[in-house]
PDB file of N, CA and C in Angstrom:
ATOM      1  N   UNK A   1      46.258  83.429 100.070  1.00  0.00           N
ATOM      2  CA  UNK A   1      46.078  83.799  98.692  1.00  0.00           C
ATOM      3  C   UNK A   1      44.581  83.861  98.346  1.00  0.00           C
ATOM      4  N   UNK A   2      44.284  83.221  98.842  1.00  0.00           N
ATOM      5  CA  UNK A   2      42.219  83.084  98.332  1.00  0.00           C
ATOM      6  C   UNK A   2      41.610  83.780  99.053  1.00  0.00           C
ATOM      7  N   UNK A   3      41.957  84.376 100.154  1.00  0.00           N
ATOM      8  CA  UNK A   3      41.562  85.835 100.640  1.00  0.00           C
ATOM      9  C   UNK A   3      41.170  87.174  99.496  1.00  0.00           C
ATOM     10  N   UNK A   4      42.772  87.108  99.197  1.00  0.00           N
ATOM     11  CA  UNK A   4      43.038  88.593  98.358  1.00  0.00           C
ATOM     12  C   UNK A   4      42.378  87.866  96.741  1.00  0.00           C
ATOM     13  N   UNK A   5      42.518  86.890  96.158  1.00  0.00           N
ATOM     14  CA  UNK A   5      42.007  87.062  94.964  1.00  0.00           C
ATOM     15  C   UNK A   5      40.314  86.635  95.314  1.00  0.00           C
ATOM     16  N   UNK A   6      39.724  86.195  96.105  1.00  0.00           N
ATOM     17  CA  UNK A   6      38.149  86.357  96.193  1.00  0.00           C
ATOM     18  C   UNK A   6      37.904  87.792  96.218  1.00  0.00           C
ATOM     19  N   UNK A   7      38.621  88.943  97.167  1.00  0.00           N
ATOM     20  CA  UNK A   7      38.534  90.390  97.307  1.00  0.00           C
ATOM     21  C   UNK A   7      38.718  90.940  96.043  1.00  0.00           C
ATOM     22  N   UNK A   8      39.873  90.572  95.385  1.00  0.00           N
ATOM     23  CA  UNK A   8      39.774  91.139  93.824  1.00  0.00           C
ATOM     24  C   UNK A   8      38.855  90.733  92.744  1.00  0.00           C
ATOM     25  N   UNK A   9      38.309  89.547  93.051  1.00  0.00           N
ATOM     26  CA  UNK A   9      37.367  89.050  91.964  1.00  0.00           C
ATOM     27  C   UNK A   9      35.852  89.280  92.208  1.00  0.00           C
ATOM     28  N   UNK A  10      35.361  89.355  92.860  1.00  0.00           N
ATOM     29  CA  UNK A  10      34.660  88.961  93.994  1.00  0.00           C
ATOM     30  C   UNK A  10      34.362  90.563  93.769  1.00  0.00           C
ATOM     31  N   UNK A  11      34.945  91.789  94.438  1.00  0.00           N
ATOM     32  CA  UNK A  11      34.391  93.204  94.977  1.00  0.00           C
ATOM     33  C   UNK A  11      35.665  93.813  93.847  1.00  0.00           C
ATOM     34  N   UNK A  12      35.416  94.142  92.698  1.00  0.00           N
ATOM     35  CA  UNK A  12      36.806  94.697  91.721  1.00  0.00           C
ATOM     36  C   UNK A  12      36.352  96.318  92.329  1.00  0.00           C
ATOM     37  N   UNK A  13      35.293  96.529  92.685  1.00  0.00           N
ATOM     38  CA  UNK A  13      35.053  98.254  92.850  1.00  0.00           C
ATOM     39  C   UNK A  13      34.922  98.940  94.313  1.00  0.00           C
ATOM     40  N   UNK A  14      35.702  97.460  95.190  1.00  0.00           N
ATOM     41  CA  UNK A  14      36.475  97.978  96.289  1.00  0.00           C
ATOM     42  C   UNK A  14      37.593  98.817  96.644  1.00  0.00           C
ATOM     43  N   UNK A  15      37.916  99.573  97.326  1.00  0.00           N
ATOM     44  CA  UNK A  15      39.117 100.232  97.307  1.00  0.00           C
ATOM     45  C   UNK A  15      40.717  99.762  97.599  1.00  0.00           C
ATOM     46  N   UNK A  16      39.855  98.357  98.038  1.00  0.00           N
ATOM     47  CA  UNK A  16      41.036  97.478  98.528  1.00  0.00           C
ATOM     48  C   UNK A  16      41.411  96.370  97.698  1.00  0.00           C
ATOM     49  N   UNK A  17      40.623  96.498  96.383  1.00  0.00           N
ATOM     50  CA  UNK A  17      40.834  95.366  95.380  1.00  0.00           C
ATOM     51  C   UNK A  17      42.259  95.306  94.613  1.00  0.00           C
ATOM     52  N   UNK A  18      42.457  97.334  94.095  1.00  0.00           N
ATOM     53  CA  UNK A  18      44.146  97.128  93.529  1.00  0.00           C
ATOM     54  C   UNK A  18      44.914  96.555  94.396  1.00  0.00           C
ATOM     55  N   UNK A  19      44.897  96.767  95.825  1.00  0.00           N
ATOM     56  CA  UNK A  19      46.055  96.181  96.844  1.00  0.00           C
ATOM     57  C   UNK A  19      46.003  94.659  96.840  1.00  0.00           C
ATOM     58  N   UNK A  20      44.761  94.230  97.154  1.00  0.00           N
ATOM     59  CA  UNK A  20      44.540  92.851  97.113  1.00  0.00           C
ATOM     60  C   UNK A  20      45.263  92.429  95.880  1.00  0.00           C
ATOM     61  N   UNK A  21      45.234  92.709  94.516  1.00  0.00           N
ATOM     62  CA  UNK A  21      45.814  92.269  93.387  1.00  0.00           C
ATOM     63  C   UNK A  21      47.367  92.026  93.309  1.00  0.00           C
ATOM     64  N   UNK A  22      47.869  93.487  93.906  1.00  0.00           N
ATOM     65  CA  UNK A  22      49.173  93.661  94.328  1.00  0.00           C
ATOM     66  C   UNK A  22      49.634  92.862  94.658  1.00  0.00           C
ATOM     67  N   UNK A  23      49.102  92.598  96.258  1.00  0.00           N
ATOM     68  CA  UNK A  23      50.106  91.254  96.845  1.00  0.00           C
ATOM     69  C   UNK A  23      49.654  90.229  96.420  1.00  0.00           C
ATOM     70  N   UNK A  24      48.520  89.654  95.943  1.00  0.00           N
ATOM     71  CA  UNK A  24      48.421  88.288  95.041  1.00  0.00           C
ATOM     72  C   UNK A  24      49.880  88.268  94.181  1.00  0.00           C
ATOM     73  N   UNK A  25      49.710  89.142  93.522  1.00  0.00           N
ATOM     74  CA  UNK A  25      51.373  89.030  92.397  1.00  0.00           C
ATOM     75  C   UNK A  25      52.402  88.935  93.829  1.00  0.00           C
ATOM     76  N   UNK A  26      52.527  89.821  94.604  1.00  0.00           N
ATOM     77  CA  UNK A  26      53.504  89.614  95.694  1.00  0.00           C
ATOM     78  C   UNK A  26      53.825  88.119  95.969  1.00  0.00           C
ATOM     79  N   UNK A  27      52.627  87.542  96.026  1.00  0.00           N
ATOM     80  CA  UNK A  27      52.615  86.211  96.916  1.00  0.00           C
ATOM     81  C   UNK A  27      53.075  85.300  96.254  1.00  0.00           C
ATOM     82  N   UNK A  28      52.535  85.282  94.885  1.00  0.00           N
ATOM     83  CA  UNK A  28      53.321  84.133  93.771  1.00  0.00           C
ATOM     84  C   UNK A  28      54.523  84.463  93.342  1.00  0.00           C
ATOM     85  N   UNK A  29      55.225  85.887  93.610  1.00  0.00           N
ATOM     86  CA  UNK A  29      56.370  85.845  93.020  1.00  0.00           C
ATOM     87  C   UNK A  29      57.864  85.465  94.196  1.00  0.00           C
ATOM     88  N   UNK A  30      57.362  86.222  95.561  1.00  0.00           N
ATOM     89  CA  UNK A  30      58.241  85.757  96.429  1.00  0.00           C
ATOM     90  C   UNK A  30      57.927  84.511  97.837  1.00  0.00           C
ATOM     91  N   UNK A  31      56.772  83.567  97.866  1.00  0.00           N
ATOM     92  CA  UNK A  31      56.440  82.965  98.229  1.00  0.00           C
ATOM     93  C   UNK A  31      56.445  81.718  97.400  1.00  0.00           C
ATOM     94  N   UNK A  32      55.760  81.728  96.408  1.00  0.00           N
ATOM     95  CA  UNK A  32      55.332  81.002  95.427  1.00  0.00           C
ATOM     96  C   UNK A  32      56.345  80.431  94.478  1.00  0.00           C
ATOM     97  N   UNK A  33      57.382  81.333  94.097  1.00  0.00           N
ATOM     98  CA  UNK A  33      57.793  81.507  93.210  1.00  0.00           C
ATOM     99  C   UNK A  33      57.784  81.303  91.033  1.00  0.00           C
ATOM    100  N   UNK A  34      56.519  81.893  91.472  1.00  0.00           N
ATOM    101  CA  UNK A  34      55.940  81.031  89.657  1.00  0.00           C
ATOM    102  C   UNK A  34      55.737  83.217  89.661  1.00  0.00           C
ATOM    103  N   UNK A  35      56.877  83.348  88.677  1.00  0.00           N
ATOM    104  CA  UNK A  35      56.682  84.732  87.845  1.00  0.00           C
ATOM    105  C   UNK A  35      55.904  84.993  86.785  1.00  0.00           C
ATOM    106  N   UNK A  36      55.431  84.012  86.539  1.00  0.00           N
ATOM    107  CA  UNK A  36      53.933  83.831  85.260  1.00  0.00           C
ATOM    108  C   UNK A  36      52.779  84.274  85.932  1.00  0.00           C
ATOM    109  N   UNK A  37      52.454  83.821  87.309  1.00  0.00           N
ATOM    110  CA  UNK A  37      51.533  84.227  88.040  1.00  0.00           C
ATOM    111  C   UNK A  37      51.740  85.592  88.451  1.00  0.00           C
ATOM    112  N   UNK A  38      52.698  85.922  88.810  1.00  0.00           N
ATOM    113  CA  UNK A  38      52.520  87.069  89.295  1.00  0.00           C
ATOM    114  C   UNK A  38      52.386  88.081  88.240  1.00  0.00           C
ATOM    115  N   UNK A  39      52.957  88.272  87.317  1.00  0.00           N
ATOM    116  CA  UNK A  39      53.343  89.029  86.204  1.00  0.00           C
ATOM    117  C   UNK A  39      51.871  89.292  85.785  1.00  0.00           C
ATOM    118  N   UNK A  40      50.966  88.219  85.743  1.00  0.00           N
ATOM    119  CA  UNK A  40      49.567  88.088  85.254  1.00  0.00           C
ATOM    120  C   UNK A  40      48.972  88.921  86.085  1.00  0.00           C
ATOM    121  N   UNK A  41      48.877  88.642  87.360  1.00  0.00           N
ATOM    122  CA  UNK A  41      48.323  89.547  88.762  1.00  0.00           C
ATOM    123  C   UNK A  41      48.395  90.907  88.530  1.00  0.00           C
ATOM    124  N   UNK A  42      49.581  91.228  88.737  1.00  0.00           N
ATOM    125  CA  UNK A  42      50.488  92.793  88.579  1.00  0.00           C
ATOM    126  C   UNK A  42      49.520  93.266  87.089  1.00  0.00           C
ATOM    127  N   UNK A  43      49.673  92.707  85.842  1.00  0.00           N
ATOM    128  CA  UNK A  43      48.989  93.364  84.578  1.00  0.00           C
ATOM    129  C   UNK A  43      47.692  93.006  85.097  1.00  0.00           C
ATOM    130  N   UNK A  44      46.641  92.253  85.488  1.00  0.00           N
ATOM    131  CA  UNK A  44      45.450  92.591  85.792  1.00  0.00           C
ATOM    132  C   UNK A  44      45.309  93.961  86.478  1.00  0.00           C
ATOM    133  N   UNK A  45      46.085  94.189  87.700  1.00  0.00           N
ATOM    134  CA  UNK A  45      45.983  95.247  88.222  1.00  0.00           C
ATOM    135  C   UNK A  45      46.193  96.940  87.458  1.00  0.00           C
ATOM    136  N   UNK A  46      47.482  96.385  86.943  1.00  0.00           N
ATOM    137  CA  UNK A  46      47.017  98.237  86.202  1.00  0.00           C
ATOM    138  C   UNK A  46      46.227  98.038  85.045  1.00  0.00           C
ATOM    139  N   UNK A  47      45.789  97.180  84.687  1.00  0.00           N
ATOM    140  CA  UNK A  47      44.898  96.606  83.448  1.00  0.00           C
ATOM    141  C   UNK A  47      43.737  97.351  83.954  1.00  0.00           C
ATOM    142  N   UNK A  48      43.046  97.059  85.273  1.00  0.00           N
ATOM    143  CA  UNK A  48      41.534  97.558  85.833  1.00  0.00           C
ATOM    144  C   UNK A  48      42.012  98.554  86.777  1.00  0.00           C
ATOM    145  N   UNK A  49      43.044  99.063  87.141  1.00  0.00           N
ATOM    146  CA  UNK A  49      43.270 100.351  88.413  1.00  0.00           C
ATOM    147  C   UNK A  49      44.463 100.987  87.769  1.00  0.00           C
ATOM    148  N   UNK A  50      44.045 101.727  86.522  1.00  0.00           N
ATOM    149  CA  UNK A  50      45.642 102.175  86.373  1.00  0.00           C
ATOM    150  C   UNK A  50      45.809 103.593  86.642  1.00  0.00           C
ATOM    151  N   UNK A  51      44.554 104.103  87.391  1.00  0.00           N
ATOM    152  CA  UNK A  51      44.832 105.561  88.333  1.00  0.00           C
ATOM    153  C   UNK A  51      44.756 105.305  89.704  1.00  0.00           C
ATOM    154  N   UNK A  52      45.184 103.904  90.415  1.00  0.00           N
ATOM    155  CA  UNK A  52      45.084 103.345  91.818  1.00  0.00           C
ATOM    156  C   UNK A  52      46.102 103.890  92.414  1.00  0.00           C
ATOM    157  N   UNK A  53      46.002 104.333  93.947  1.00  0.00           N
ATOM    158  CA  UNK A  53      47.274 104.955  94.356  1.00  0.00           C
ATOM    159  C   UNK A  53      48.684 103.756  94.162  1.00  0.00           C
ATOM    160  N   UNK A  54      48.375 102.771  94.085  1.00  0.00           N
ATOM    161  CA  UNK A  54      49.645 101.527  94.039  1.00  0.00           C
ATOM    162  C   UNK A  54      50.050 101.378  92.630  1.00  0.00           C
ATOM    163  N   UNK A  55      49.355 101.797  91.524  1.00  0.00           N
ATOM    164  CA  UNK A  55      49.993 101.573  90.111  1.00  0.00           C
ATOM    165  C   UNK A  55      51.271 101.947  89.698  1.00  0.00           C
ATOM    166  N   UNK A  56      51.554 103.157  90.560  1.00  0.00           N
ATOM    167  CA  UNK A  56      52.898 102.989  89.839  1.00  0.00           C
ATOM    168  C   UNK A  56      53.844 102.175  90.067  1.00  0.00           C
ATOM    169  N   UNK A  57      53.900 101.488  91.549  1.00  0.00           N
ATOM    170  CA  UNK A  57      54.782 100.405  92.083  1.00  0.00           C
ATOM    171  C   UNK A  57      54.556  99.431  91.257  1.00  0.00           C
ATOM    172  N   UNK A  58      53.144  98.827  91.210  1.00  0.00           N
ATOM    173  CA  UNK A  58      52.906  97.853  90.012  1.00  0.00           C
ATOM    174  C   UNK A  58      53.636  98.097  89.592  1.00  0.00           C
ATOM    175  N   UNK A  59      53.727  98.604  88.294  1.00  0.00           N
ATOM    176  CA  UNK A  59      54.184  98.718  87.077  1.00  0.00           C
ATOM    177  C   UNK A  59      55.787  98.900  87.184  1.00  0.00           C
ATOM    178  N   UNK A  60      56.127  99.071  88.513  1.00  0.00           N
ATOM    179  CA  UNK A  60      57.685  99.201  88.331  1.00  0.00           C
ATOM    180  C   UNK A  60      57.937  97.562  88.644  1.00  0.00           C
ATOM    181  N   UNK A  61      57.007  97.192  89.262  1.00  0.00           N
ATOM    182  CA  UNK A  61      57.269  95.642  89.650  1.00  0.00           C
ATOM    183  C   UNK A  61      57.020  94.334  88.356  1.00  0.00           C
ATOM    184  N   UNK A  62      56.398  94.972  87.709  1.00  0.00           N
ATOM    185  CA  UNK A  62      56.060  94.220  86.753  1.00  0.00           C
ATOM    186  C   UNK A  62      56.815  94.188  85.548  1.00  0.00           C
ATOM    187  N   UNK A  63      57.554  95.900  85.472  1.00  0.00           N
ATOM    188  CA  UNK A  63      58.790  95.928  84.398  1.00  0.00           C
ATOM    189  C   UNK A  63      59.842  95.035  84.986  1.00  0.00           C
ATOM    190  N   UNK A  64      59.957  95.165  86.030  1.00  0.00           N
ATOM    191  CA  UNK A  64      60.672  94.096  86.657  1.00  0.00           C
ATOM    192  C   UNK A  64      60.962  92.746  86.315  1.00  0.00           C
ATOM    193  N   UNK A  65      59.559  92.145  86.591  1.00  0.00           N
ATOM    194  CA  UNK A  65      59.918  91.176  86.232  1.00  0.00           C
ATOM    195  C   UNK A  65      59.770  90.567  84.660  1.00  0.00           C
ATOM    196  N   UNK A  66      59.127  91.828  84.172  1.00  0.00           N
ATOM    197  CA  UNK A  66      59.289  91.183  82.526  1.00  0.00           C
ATOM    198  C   UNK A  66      60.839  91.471  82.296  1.00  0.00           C
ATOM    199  N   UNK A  67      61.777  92.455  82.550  1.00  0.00           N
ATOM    200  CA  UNK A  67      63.168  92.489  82.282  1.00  0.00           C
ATOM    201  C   UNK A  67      63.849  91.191  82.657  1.00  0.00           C
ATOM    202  N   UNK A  68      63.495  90.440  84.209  1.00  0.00           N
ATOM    203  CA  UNK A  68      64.396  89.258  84.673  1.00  0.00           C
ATOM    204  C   UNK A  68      63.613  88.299  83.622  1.00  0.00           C
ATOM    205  N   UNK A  69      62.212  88.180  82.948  1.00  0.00           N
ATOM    206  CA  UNK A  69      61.825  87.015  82.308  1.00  0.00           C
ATOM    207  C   UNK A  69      62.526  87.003  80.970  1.00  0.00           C
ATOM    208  N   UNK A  70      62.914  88.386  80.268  1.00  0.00           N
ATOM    209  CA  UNK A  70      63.318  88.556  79.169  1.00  0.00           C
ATOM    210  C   UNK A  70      64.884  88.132  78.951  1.00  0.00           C
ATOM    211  N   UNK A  71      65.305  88.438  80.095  1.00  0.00           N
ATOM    212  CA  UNK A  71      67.026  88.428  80.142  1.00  0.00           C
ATOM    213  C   UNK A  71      66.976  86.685  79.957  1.00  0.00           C
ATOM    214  N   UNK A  72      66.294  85.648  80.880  1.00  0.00           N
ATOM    215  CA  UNK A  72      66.382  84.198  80.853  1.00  0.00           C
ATOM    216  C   UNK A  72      66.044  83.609  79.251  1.00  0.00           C
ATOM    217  N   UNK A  73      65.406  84.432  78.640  1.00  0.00           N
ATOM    218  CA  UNK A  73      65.096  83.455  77.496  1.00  0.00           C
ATOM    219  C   UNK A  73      66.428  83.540  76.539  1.00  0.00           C
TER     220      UNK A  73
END
């Protein structure tokens, strides 16, 4: 994990920073399991790359999991 978020924090105007962001959310949501983290990750990412070739997955991943966070409350 401190790989990819030093790469995202660290170099944001790398080409490899949206990906790095990506699987940070990847990592906390199916490793980790804390969907607060990831959800945060995922919206940083199309927040600063939202013409990145990976945004649209983001964003399908992230409706995602705001639908499973919304359905629990």
């Amino acid at each position: 994990m401190a790989p990819l978020l030093a790469l995202a924090n660290d170099h944001p105007g790398d080409r490899l920073a949206p990906l790095a962001r990506q699987r940070a959310g990847d990592l906390y949501f199916l490793r980790l399991k804390d969907g607060t983290a990831a959800i945060a990750q995922y919206e940083e990412c199309v927040t600063r790359y939202p013409r990145s070739w990976n945004a649209a997955e983001v964003r399908r991943k992230l409706e995602l999991l705001r639908k499973r966070r919304s359905s629990l409350d």
